[in-house]
Protein backbone atom coordinates (compact mmCIF):
# COMPACT_ATOMS: atom_id res chain seq x y z
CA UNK A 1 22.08 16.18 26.43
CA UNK A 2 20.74 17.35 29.79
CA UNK A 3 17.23 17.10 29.86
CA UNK A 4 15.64 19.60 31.64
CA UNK A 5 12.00 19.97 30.24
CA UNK A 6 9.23 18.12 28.73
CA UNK A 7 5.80 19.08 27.07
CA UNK A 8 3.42 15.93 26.92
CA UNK A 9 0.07 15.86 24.60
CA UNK A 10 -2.66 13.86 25.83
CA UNK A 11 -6.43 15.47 24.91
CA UNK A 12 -8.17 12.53 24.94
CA UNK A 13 -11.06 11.53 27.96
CA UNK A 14 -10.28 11.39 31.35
CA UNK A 15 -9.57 7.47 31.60
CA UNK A 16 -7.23 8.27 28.58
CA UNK A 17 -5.19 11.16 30.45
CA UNK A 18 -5.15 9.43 33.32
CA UNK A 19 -3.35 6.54 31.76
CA UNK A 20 -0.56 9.14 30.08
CA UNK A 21 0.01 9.69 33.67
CA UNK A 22 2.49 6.78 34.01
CA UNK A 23 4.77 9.07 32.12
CA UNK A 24 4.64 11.48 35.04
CA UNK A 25 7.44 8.85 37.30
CA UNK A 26 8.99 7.20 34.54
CA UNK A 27 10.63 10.89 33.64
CA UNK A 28 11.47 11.72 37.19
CA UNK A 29 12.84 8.73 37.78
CA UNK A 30 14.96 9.03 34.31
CA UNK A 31 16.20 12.67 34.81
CA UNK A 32 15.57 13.55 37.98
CA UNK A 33 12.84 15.17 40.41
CA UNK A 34 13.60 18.70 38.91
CA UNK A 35 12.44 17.82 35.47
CA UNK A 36 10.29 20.67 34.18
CA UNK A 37 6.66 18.49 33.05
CA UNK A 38 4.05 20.29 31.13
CA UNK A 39 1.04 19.24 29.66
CA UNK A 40 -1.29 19.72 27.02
CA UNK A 41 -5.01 18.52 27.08
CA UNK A 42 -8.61 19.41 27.84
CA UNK A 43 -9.77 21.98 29.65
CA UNK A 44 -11.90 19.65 32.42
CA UNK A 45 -9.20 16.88 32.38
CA UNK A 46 -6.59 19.32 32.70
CA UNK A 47 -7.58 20.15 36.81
CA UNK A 48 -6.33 16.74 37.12
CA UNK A 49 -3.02 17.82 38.10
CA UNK A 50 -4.13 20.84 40.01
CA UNK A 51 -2.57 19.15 43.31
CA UNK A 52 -0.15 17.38 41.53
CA UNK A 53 3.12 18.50 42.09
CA UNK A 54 5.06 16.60 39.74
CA UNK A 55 3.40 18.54 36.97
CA UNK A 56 4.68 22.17 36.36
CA UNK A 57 1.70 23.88 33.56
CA UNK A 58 -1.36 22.45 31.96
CA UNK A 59 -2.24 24.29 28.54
CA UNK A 60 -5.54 24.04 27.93
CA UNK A 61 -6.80 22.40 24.80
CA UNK A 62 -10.20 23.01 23.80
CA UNK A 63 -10.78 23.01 20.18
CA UNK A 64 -8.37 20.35 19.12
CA UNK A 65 -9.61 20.20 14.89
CA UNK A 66 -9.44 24.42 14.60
CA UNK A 67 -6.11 25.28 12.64
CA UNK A 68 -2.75 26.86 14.50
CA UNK A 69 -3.50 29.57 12.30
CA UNK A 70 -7.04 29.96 13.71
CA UNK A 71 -6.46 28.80 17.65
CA UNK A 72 -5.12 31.38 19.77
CA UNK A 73 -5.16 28.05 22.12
CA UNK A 74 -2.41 26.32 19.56
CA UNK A 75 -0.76 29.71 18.90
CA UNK A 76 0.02 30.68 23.02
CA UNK A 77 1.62 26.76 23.26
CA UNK A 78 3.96 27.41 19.98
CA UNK A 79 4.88 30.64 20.92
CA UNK A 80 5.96 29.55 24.51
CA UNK A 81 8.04 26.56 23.42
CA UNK A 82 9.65 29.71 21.09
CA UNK A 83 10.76 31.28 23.96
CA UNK A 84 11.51 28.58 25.28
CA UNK A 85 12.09 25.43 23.94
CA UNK A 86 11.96 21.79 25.78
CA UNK A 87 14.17 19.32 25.61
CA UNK A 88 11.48 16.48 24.54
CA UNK A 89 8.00 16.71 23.16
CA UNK A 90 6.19 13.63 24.10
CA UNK A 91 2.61 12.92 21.43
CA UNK A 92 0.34 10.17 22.94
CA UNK A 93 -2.71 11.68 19.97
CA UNK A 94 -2.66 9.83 16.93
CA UNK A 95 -5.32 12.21 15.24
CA UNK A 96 -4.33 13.96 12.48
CA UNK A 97 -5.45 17.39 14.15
CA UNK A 98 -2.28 17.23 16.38
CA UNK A 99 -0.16 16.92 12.83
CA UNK A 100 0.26 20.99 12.98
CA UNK A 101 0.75 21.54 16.31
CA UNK A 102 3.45 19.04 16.59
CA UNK A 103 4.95 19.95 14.05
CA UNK A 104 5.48 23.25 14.83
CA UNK A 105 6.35 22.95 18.89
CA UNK A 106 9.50 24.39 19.58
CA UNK A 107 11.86 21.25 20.73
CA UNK A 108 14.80 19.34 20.59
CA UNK A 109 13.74 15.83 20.44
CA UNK A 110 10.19 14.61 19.45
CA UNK A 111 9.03 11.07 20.23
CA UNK A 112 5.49 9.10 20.07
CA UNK A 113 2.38 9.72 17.74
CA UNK A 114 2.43 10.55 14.38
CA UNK A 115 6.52 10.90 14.45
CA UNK A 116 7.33 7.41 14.76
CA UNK A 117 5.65 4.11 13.63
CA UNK A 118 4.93 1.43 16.06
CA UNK A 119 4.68 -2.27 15.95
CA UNK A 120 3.49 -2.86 19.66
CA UNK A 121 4.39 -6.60 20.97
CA UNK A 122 1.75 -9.56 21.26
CA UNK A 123 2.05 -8.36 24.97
CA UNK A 124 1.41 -5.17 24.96
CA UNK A 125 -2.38 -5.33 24.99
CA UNK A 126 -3.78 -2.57 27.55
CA UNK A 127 -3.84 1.23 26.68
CA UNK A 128 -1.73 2.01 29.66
CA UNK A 129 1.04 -0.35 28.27
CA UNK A 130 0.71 0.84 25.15
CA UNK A 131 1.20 4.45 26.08
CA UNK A 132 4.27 2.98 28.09
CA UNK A 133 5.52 1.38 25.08
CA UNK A 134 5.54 4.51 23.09
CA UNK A 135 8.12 6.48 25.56
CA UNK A 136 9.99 3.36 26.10
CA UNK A 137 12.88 4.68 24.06
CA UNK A 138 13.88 6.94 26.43
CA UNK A 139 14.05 5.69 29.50
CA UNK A 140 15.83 2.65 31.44
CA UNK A 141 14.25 -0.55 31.10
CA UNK A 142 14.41 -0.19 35.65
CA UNK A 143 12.21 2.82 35.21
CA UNK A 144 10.25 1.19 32.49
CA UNK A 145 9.27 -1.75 34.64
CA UNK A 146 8.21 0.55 37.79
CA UNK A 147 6.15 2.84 36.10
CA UNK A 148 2.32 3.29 36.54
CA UNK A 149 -0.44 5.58 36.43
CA UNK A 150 -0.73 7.54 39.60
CA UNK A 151 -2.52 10.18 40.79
CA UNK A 152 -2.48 13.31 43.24
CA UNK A 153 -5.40 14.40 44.95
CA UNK A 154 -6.67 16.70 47.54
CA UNK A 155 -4.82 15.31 51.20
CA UNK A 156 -6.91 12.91 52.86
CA UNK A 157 -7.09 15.39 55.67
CA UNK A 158 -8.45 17.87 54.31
CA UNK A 159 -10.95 15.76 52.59
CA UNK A 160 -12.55 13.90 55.73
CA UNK A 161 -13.11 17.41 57.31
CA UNK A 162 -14.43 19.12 54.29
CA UNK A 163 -17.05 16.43 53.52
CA UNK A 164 -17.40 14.90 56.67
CA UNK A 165 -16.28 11.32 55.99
CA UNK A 166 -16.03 8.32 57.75
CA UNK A 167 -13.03 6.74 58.26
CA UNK A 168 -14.14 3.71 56.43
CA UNK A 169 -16.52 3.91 53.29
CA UNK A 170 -16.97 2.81 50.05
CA UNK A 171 -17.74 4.72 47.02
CA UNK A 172 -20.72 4.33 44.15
CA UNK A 173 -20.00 5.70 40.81
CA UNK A 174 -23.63 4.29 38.98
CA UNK A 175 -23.23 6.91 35.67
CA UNK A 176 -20.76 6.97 32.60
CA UNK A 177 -19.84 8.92 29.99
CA UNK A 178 -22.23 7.79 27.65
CA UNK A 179 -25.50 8.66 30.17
CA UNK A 180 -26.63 11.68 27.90
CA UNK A 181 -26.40 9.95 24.53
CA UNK A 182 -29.61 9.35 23.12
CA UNK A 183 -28.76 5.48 22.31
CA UNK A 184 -28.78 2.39 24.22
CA UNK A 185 -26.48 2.68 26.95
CA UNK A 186 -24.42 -0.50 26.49
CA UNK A 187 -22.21 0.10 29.60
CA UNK A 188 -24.66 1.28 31.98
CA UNK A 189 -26.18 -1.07 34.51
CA UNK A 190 -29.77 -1.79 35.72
CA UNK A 191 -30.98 1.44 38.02
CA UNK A 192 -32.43 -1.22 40.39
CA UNK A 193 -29.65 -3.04 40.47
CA UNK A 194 -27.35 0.15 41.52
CA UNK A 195 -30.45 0.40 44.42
CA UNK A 196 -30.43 -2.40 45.79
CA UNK A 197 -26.73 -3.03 45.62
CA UNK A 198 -26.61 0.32 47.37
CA UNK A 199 -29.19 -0.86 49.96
CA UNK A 200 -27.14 -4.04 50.78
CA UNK A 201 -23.90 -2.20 51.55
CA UNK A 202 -25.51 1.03 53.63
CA UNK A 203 -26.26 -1.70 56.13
CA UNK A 204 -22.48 -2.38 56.43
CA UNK A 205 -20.46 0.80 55.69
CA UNK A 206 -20.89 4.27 54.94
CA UNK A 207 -22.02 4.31 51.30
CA UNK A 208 -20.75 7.78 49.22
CA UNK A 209 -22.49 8.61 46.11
CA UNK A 210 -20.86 10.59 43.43
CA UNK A 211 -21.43 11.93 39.53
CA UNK A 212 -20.85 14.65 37.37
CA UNK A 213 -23.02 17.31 37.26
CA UNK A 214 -26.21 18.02 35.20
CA UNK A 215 -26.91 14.40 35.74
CA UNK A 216 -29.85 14.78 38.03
CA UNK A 217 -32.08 13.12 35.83
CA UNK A 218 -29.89 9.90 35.78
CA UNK A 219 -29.53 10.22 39.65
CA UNK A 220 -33.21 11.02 40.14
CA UNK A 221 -33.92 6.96 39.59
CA UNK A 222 -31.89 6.19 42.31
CA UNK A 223 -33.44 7.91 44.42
CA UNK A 224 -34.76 8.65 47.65
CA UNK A 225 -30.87 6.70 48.75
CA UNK A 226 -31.12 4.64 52.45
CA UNK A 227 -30.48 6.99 55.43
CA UNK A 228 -27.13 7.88 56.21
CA UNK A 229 -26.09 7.49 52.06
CA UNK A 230 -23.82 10.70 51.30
CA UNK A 231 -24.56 12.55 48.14
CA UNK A 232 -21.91 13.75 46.13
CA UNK A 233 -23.34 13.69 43.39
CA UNK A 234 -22.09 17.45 40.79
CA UNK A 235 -20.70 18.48 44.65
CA UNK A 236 -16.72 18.25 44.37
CA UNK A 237 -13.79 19.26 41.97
CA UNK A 238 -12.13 16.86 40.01
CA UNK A 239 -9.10 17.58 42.03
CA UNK A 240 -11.45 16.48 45.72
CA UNK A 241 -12.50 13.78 43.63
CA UNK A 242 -9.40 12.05 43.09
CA UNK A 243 -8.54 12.89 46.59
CA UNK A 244 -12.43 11.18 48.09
CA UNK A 245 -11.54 8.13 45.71
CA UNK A 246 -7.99 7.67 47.37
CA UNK A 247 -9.46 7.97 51.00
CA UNK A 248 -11.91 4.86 50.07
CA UNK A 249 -12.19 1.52 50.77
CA UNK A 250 -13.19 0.58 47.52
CA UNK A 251 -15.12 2.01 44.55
CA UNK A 252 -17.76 0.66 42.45
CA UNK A 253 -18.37 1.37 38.74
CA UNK A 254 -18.69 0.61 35.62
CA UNK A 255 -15.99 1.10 32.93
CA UNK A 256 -15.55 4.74 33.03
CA UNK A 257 -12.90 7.81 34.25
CA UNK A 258 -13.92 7.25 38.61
CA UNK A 259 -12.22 3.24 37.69
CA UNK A 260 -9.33 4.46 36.17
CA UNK A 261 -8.89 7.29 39.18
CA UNK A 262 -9.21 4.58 41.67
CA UNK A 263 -6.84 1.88 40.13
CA UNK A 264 -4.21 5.29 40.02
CA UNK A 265 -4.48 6.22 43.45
CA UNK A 266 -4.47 2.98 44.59
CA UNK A 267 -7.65 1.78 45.55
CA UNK A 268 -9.51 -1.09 45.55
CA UNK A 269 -11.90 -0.91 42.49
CA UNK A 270 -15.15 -3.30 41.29
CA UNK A 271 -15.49 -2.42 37.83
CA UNK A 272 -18.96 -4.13 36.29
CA UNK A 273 -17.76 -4.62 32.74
CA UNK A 274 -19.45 -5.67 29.90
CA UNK A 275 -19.03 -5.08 25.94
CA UNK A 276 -16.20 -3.48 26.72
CA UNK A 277 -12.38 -5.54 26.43
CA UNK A 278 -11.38 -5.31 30.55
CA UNK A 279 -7.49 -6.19 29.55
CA UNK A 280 -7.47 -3.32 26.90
CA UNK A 281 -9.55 -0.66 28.26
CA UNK A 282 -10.48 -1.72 31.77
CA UNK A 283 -9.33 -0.41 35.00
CA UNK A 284 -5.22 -0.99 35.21
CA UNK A 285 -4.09 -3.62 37.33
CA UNK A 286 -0.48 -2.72 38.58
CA UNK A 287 1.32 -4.12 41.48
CA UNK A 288 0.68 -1.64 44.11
CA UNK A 289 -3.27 -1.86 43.61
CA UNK A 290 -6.32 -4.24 43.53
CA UNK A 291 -8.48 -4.52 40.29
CA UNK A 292 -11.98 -6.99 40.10
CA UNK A 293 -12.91 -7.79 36.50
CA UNK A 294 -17.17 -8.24 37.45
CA UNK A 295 -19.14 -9.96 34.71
CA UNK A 296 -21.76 -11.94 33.31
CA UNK A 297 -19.61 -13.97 30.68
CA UNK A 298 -21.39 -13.98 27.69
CA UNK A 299 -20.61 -15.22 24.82
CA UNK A 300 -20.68 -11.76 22.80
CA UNK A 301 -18.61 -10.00 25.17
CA UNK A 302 -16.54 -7.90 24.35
CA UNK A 303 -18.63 -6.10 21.59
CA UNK A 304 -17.60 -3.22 22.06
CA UNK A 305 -17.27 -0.79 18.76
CA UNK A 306 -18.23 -3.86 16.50
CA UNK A 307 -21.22 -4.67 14.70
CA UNK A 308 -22.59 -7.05 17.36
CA UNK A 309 -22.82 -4.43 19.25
CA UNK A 310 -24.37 -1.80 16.87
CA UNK A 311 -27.18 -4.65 16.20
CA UNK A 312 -27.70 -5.54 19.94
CA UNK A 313 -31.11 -4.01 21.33
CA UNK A 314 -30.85 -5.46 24.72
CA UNK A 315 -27.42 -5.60 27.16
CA UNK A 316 -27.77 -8.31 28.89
CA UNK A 317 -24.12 -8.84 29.32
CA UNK A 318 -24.79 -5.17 32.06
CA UNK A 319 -28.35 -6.51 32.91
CA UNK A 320 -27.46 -10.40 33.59
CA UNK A 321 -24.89 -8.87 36.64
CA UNK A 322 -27.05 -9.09 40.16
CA UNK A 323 -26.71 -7.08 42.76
CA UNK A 324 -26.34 -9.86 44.39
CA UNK A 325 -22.79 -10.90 43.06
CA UNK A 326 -21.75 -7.44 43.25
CA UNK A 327 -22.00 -7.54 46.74
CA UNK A 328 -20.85 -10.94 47.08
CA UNK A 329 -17.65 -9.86 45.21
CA UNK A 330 -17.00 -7.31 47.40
CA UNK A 331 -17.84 -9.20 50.65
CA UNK A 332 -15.57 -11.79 50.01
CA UNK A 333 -12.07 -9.25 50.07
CA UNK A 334 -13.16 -8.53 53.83
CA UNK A 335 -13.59 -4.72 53.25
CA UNK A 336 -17.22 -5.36 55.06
């Protein structure tokens, strides 16, 4: 059979779609640069691909748990795949909420989550290989071995002019997805740690802030930032995002989606990681980029979803990271 098109389902977080993307190559490489992809996920996530011109249409998945019957969301995807119907459906959710709408997707062959079982390898430990492993079936084991998330953003170009860049600078990502919840923040690190490690590298480069918006309360302990900092901070589209992060140096962060955008596009990324496992869910370390596991090393690390962590009132896995070894970290790779 010729293939010809392909509908994808990934509507998890952003470090989640953003590891489907190694899908994106493997099927051009497999059937050819003329391969209709489409996607379904989130709304937000979705703008991902908005300069990204491998993928063809995003549908936009908002209420994932509402019935076909009762999402006109669900409804618009079925009845397009009706009209026309792809060649493979491709299911990365394992959620029973995606049993319906898989199920009744127009297409020939179906493949992944909740239509196959799978008894992942020893080896296959990261969620990027196992997404990998789950599409495996249809592709060479060449375009298996060469096939990693990656990313399109807005052209460097454009991006130096619009915010007024440097040519070299590196990028601060202090917040994380779980900066609103009213619980202890196991992944965050100490605000006066992000300050002072922010302090420490304005001296050397250009230092570039950036966060979601409605964070300002988050950002407000930061501040005032050094002269000469640039704010970013709720300022840029997803779709600028990806394209600031690829005209870096480097990025710093914790384990969160601005990582997992900087290991896909390439480059060089300090992730500050600690309950949670930095070979399953940390930033992806492929052959084409640079990935630096920083951590305290304790002895409860991971924790991560466990009940050490549900009993643990005080992070010092984050807390016991300096400033000083962040910066010492990134000094020694010669990007300052």
């Amino acid at each position: 059979m010729s293939i010809k098109s392909i509908l994808i389902i990934r509507c998890g977080a952003l470090g989640d779609l953003v590891y489907a993307t190694s899908v994106i190559d493997a099927l051009k490489f497999q059937f050819g640069n003329n391969t209709i992809i489409d996607f379904i996920c989130t709304p937000g996530s979705g703008t991902l691909f908005k300069s990204d011109y491998r993928v063809n249409k995003v549908f936009p998945l908002k209420h994932k748990k509402i019935p076909v019957l009762l999402s006109s969301q669900k409804k618009h995807i079925i009845k397009s795949s009706k009209e026309k119907p792809y060649d493979i459906l491709i299911n990365f959710e394992f959620g029973k909420q995606f049993k319906s709408l898989v199920k009744n997707i127009y297409a020939h062959k179906k493949i992944g989550a909740l239509l196959e079982e799978f008894n992942f390898p020893d080896s296959i430990v990261h969620m990027v290989d196992i997404t990998k492993y789950m599409f495996k079936s249809i592709i060479s084991d060449e375009v298996y071995n060469k096939s990693f998330p990656r990313l399109i953003g807005t052209p460097e170009e454009e991006i130096q002019e619009k915010y007024r860049l440097n040519d070299k600078f590196i990028i601060i990502s202090p917040s994380n997805s779980h900066q609103k919840r009213n619980i202890l923040n196991y992944r965050a690190w100490e605000d006066s740690s992000w300050k002072n490690l922010i302090e420490k590298l304005n001296n050397e480069i250009q230092v570039v802030i950036i966060g979601n918006k409605n964070e300002d309360t988050f950002f407000d302990k930061l501040k005032p930032y050094p002269k000469n900092v640039i704010d970013l901070v709720g300022k840029t589209s997803l779709v600028d995002l990806i394209g600031i992060i690829n005209a870096a140096n480097a990025l710093v962060a914790t384990d969160t989606g601005t990582a997992h955008i900087a290991s896909a596009v390439y480059t060089e990324v300090f992730t500050l990681i600690g309950p949670t496992p930095a070979d399953v869910t940390g930033p992806y370390q492929s052959p084409h980029n640079k990935v630096h596991i920083i951590s305290s090393n304790q002895e409860c690390s991971p924790c991560y979803k466990t009940e050490v962590m549900k009993n643990c009132k005080d992070n010092i896995c984050m807390k016991n990271i300096s400033a000083q070894q962040v910066y010492d970290t990134i000094k020694s790779t010669k990007l300052i």
